[in-house]
Structure formats: structure tokens, C-alpha cells
Protein backbone atom coordinates (compact mmCIF):
# COMPACT_ATOMS: atom_id res chain seq x y z
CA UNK A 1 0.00 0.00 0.00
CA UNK A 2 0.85 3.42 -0.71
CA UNK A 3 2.63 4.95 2.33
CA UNK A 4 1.61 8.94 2.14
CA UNK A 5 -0.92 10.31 4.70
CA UNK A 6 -3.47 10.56 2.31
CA UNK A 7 -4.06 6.95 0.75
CA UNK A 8 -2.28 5.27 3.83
CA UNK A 9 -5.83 5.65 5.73
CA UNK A 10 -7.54 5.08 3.00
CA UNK A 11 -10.10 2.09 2.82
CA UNK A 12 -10.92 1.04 -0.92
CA UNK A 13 -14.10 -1.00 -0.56
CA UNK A 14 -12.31 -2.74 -3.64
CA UNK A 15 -9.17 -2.28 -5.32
CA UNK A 16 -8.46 -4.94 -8.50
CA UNK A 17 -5.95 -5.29 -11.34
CA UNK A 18 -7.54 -6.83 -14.45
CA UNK A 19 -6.20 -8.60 -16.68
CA UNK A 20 -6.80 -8.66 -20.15
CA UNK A 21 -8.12 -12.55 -20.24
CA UNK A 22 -10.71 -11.08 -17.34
CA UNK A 23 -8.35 -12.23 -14.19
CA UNK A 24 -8.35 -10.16 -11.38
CA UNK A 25 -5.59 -9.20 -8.83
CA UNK A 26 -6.18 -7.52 -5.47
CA UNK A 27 -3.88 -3.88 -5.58
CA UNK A 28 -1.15 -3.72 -3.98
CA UNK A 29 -1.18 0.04 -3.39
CA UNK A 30 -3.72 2.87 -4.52
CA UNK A 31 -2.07 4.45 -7.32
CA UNK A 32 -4.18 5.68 -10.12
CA UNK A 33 -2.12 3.27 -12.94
CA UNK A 34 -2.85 -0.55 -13.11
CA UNK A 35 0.20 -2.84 -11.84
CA UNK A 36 2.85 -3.98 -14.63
CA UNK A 37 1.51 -5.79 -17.52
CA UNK A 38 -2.26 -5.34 -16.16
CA UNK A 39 -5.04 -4.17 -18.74
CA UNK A 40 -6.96 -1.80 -16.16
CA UNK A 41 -7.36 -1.06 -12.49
CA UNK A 42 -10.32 -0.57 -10.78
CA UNK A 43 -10.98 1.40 -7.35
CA UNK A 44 -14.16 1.52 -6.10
CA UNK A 45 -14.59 3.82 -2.76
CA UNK A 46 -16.88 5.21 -0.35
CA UNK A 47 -17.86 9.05 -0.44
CA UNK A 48 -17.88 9.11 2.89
CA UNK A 49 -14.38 8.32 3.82
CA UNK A 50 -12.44 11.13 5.07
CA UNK A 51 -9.33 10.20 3.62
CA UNK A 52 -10.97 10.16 0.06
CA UNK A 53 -10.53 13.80 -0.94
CA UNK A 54 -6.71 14.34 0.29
CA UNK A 55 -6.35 10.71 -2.82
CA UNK A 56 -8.28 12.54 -5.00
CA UNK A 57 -6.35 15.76 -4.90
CA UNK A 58 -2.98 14.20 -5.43
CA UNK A 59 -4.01 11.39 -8.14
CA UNK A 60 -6.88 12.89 -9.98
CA UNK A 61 -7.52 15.55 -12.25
CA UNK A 62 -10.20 18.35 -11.66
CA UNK A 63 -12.96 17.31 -13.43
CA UNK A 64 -12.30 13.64 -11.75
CA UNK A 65 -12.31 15.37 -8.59
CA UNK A 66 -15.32 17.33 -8.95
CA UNK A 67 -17.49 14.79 -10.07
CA UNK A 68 -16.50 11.60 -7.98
CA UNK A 69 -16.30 13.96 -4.52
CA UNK A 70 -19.84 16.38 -5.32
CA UNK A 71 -22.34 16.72 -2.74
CA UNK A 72 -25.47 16.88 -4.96
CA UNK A 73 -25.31 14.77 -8.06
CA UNK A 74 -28.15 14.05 -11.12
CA UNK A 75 -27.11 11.70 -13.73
CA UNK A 76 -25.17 13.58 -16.08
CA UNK A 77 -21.72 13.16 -18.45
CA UNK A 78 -18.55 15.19 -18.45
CA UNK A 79 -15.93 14.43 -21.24
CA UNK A 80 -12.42 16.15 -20.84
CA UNK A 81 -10.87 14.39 -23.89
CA UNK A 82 -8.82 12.16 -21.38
CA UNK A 83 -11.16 10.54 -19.03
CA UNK A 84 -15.03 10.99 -18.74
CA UNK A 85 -16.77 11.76 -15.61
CA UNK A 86 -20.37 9.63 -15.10
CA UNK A 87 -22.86 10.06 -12.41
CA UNK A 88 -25.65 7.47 -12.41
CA UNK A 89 -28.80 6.70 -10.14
CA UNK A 90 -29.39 2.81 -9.29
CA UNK A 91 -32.81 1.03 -7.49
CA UNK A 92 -32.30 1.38 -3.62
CA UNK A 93 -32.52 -1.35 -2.32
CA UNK A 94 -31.04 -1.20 0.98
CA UNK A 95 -32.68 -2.30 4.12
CA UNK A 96 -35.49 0.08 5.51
CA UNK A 97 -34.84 2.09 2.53
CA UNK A 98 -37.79 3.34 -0.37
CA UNK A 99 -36.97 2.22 -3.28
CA UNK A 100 -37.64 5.39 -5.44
CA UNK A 101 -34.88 7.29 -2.90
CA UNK A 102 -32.53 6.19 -5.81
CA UNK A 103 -28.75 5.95 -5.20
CA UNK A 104 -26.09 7.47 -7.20
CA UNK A 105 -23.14 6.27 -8.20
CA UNK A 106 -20.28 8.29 -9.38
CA UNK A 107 -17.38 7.35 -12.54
CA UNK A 108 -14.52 8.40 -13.82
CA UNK A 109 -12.76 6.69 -16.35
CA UNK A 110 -9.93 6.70 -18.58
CA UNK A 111 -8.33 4.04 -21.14
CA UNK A 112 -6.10 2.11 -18.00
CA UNK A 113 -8.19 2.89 -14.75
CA UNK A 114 -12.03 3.20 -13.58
CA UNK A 115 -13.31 4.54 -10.50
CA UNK A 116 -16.36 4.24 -8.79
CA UNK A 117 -17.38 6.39 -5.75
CA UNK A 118 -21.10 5.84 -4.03
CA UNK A 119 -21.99 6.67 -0.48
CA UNK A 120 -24.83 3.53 -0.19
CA UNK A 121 -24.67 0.45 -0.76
CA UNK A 122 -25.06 -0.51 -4.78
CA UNK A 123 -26.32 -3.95 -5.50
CA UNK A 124 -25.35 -3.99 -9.09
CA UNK A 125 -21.40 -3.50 -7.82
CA UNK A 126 -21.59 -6.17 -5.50
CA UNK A 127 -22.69 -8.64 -8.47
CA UNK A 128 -19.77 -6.96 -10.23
CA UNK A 129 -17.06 -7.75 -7.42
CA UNK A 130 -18.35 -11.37 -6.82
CA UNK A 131 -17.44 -11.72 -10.73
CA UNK A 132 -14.21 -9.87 -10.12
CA UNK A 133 -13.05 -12.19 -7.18
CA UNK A 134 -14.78 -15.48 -9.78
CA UNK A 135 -11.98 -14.30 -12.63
CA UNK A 136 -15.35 -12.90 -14.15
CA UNK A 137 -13.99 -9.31 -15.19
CA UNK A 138 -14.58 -7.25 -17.60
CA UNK A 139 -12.20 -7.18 -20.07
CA UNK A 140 -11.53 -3.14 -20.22
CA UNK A 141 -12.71 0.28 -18.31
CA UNK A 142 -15.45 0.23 -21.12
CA UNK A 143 -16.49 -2.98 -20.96
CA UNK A 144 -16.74 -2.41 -17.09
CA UNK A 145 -18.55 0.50 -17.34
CA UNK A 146 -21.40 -1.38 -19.87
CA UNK A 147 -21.75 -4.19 -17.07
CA UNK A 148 -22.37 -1.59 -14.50
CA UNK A 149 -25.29 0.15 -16.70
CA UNK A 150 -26.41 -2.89 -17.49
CA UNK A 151 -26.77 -4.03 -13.86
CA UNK A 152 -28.52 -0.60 -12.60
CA UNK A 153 -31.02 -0.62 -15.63
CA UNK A 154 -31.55 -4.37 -15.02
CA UNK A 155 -33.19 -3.90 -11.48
CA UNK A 156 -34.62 -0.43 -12.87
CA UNK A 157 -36.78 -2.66 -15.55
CA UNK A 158 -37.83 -5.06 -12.77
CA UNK A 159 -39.12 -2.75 -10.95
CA UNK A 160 -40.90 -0.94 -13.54
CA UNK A 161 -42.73 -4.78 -14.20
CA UNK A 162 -43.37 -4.69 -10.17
CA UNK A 163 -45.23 -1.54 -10.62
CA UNK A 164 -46.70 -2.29 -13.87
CA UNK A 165 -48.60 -5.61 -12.29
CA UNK A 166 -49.63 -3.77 -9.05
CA UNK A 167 -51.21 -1.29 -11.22
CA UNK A 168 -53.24 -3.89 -12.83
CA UNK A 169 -54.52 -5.87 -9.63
CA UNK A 170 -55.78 -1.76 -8.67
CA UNK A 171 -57.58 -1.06 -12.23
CA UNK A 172 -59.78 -4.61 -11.35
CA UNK A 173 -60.93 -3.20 -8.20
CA UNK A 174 -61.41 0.38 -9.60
CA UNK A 175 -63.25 -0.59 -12.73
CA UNK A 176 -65.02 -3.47 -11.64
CA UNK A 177 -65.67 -2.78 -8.35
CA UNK A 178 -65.83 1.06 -8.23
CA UNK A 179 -63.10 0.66 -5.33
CA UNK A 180 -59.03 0.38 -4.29
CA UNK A 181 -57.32 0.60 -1.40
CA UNK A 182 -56.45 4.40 -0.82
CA UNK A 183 -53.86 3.90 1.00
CA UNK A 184 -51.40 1.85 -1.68
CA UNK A 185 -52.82 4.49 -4.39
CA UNK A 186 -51.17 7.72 -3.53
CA UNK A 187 -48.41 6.55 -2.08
CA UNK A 188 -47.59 4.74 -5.14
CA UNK A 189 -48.23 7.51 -7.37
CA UNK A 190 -45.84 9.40 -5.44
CA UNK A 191 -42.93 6.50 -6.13
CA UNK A 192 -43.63 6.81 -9.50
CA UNK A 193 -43.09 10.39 -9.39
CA UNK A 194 -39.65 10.17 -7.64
CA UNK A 195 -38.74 7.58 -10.00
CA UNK A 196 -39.58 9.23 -13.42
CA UNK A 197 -37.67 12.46 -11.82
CA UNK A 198 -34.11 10.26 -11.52
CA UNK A 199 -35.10 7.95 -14.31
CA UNK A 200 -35.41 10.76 -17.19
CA UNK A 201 -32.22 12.06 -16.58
CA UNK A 202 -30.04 8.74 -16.22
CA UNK A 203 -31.61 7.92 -19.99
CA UNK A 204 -30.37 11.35 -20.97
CA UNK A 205 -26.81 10.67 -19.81
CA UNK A 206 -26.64 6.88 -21.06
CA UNK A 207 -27.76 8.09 -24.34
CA UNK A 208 -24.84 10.41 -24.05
CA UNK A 209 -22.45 8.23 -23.14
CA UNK A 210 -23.59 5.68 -25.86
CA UNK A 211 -22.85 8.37 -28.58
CA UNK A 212 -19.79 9.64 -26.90
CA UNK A 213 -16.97 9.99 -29.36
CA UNK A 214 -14.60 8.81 -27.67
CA UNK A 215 -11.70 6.02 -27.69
CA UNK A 216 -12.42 4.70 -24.50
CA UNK A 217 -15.68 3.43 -25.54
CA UNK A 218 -14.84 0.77 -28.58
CA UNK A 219 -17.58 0.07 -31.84
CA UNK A 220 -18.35 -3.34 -30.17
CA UNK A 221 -19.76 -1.39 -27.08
CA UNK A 222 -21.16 1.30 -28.87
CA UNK A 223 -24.22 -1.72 -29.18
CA UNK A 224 -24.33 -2.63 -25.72
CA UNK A 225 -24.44 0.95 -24.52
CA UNK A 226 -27.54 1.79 -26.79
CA UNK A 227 -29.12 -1.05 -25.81
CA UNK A 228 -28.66 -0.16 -22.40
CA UNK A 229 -29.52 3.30 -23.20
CA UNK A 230 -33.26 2.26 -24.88
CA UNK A 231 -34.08 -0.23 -22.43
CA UNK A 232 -33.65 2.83 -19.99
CA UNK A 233 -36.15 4.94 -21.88
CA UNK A 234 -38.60 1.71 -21.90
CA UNK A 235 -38.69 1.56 -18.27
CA UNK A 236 -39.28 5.24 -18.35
CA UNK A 237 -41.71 4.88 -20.51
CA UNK A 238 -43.31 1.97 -18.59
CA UNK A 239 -43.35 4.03 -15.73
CA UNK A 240 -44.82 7.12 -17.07
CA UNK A 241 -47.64 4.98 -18.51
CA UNK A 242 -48.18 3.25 -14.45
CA UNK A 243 -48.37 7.07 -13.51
CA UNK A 244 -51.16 8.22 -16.33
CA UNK A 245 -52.87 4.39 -15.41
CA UNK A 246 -52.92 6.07 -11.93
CA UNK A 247 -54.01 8.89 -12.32
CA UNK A 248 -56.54 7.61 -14.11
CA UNK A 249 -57.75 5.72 -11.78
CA UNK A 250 -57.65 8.27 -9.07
CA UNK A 251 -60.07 10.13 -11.54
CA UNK A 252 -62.22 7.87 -11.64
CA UNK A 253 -62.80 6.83 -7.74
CA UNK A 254 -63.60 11.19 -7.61
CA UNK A 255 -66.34 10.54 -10.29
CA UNK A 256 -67.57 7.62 -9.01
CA UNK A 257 -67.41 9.53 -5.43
CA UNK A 258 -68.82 12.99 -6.72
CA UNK A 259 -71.91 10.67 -8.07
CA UNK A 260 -72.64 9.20 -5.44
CA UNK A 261 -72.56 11.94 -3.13
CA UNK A 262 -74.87 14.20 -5.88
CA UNK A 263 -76.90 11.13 -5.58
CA UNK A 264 -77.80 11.10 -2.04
CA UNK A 265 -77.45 14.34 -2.21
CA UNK A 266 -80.93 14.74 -4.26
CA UNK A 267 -82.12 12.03 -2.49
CA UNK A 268 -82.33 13.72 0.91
CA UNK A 269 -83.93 16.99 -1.18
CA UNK A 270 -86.66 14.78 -2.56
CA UNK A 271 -87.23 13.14 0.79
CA UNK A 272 -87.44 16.75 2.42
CA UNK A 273 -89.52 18.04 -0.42
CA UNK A 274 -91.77 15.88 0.55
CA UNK A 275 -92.29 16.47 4.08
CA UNK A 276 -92.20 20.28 3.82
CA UNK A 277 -95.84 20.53 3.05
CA UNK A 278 -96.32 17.61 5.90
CA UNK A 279 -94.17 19.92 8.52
CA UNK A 280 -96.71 22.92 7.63
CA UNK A 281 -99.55 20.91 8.19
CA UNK A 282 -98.59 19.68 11.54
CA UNK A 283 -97.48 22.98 12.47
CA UNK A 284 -100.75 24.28 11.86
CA UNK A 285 -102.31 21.61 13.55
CA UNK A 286 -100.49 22.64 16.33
CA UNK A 287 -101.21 26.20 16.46
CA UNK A 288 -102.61 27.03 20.00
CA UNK A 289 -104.25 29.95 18.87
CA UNK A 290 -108.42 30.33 20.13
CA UNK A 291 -108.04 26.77 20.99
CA UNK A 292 -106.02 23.83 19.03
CA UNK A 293 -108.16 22.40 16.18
CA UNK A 294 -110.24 19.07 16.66
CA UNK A 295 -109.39 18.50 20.24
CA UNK A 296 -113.37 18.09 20.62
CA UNK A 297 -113.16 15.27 18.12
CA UNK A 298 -111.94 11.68 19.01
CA UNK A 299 -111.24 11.27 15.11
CA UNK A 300 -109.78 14.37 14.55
CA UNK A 301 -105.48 12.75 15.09
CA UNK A 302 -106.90 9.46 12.76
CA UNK A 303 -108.20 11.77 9.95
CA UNK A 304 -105.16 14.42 10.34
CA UNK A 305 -103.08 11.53 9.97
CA UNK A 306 -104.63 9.80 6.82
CA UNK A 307 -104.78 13.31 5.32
CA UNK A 308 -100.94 13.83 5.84
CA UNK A 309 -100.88 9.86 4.40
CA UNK A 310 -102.72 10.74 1.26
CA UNK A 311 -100.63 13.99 1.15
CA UNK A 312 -97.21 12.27 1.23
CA UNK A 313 -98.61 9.66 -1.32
CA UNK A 314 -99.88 12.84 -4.01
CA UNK A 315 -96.71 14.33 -3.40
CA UNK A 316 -94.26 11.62 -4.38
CA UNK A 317 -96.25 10.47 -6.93
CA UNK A 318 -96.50 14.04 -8.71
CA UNK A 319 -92.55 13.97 -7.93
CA UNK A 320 -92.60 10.47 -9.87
CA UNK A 321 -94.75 11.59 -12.51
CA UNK A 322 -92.24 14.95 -13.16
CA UNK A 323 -89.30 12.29 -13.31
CA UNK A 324 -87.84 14.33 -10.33
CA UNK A 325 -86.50 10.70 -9.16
């Protein structure tokens, strides 16, 4: 290991030579060159290691620096005809952790060296280490830097189908059934809104890096990386149509809702309309004024009440007969 102050204390979550036949070699120090008759290194780091930007300052150029050290990131690419600087955005799918919080992942790469920076934990490196340590590697920065993509969009696309089929087990309740749970609706149309807000960009910048003119990426990856680059805008795509399928949905519930409140709402004015005139009759009735009327009669409550009968029974049927209800 490299014995200045600044990479002495530094902790490389991994740190390979690669061959050319795809055999790895754990580093023996943390320069930024590959060891002696190795194709490539690779350094992969986390942001949050203090020792990180005293390494970067003495092995890496500005743009390098910039990019693989930043605070805020949003999938772009940065070309400085020597290396080129990537920031991505993968699935998070860390423990206790939403899924649409997406993580980014910081490159910089030039023809003999790749570096990746991330400050959590990236599934789609790990699968990339475990075929590192299997003899597995890619064969060049380029090739590594395709496998990566590959591996982010990959869990991006499944989780685009996730989202796809839960949005089809909620249009069966909503359509057939006039109902859906509430609760899973908005907060999934929020997801989908944090993901199409990281997703657009990161098919922006692999479209960029697909068409980069640049040595480091070769003809035979130019493929791969537009491949990568489409299947990006298809999950996009699939996503954006979950979020219109939503919102669709949510639509319709408000209709259906609306309706039924307008519904009982003329209900209750059709049931009142009706008892108005029944209300002024028995306030009438009850009108202690010179004496209350037929309190000599012992059929005067039976005939006010079959009068009030007939009454209510006019009334709706007139009601009927307008097509009020």
C-alpha cells in the first residue's frame, strides 16, 4: 500500500488489477495506474471516507475530482478528452430504505483505470465484485462501465414490471368494483413520481455516453451501450404509462365519489320536499291559537293523519310523474 498520509488511511471497498483474459488481482497500493503488464485497475470507494478527498487531490484531475467527490449529483456526463466523468442513479434497495430514494453512483474513467465512488450500498457493484473475485472481469474500463449500466437498468426494468402488475390488480378493483385501497394508491403515485424524476435524466446521460466519441468506448460497445440506453427509456416509458394508469384511476374513484354523493345528495332533497308541506300541516295543527283544532273530536289525530298519508302519497307520486327521481 501506498505509504503517504493521504491513501495510507484510506479504505478502498475494492481495489483490483484486471487482466486482459478477465483475471483479477487484489492492488497492492492505490495508485491511479494498473500494476505492470495489467489491462486496467479498478478502485471503487466510499464518499464518505475522510481520507478520500486528500487521494483525490494528489491522483486525480479536476474534473475527476469534482465529479467523484460532489455533494449533490443528477445523472449527467462530463468528457475532458482524457477521461469521462459519469454520475448514475441505481434502485435502492437497501434495508429500511424506499426504493424510489434512488442511489447514485459516481465514474470516472480513462483508457487504464475506472473509478467508482457511491456513499450507499449498490447492488449492481456487489454482483460486479463477486465476478471480479470469480476471474469474471470485464475485459476493459469500457467494458466495465457497460456491465455496471447494465446491472442498474436491469433492477430499474424489474421494478418498472413490479409496478406495472400492481397497477393492474388496482384497475380490477377500480373498474369493476368502483373501489381500491387508498392507502397503496397515492403513495404509489408518489414512487412513481420520484422515479420518473431520476429515471429521465439517467436515460439522458446513457444516451450520451452511448454516442460519446470517444476512444475509451470501442464500436463493439457502442451496441451494448444503446441497448442499455433504450431499455432505460422503456422503463421510463413503462413508468410514465403506471403514472397516467394512476391517475386515471384516481379520476375515476372522484367521479364515481362525486356521483354518489350528488346522488344522495338529491335524495335527501326529494325526501325533504316531501315532508315540507307535511311539517306545515302539523305545524298548523299545532297552532294554539283560540283553541287547538279538533281537540273536541276523538277522530280528529286518525283523519289528520290519513290526510298527511294521502298527502305524502300525491306528493311523491306528482314527484314520480315529473321524473324528479
Amino acid at each position: 500500500m501506498d505509504t503517504n498520509n493521504e491513501s495510507s488511511t484510506l479504505t478502498p471497498l475494492s481495489a483490483f488489477d484486471i487482466w486482459d483474459d478477465g483475471t483479477a488481482r487484489p492492488a497492492s497500493d492505490l495508485q491511479a495506474v494498473p500494476a505492470s503488464g495489467a489491462a486496467y485497475r479498478w478502485l471503487h470507494f466510499d464518499l464518505s471516507d475522510l481520507a478520500l478527498p486528500g487521494w483525490s487531490a494528489q491522483y486525480l484531475p479536476g474534473l475527476a475530482r469534482r465529479t467523484l467527490l460532489a455533494d449533490k449529483t443528477r445523472p449527467r456526463l462530463d468528457y475532458d478528452g482524457h477521461g469521462m466523468a459519469v454520475t448514475l442513479r441505481g434502485i435502492n434497495l437497501n434495508a429500511g430504505e424506499e426504493s424510489a430514494d434512488m442511489v447514485s453512483l459516481r465514474i470516472w474513467m480513462t483508457a487504464d483505470l475506472i473509478i467508482t465512488v457511491r456513499r450507499q450500498r449498490i447492488f449492481a457493484l456487489e454482483d460486479l465484485r463477486a465476478q471480479v473475485l470469480d476471474n469474471n472481469a470485464p475485459h476493459s474500463p469500457g467494458h466495465m462501465l457497460a456491465r455496471i449500466t447494465e446491472g442498474l437498468v436491469e433492477r430499474l426494468e424489474d421494478i418498472a414490471f413490479a409496478r406495472e402488475d400492481t397497477a393492474d390488480d388496482m384497475e380490477d378493483d377500480v373498474y369493476e368494483h368502483d373501489r381500491a385501497p387508498l392507502d397503496d394508491l397515492a403513495p404509489l403515485r408518489r414512487e412513481i413520481i420520484k422515479f420518473r424524476r431520476h429515471v429521465a435524466p439517467l436515460a439522458e446521460a446513457l444516451t450520451q455516453v452511448a454516442q460519446l466519441n470517444t476512444d475509451l468506448i470501442k464500436d463493439d460497445l457502442r451496441h451494448r451501450l444503446r441497448d442499455t440506453a433504450s431499455r432505460c427509456r422503456w422503463a421510463l416509458e413503462e413508468l410514465s404509462e403506471v403514472h397516467d394508469r394512476l391517475t386515471a384511476m384516481s379520476d375515476h374513484l372522484d367521479t364515481v365519489q362525486n356521483m354518489r354523493l350528488e346522488r344522495n345528495g338529491y335524495r335527501l332533497s326529494v325526501v325533504a320536499a316531501i315532508f315540507l308541506p307535511l311539517g306545515f300541516l302539523t305545524g298548523l295543527f299545532g297552532v294554539n291559537v283560540g283553541g287547538m283544532p279538533g281537540v273536541q273530536s276523538g277522530h280528529a289525530f286518525l283523519l289528520l293523519c290519513i290526510g298527511m298519508a294521502v298527502i305524502g302519497v300525491v306528493s311523491a307520486a306528482v314527484m314520480r310523474w315529473l321524473r324528479w327521481f
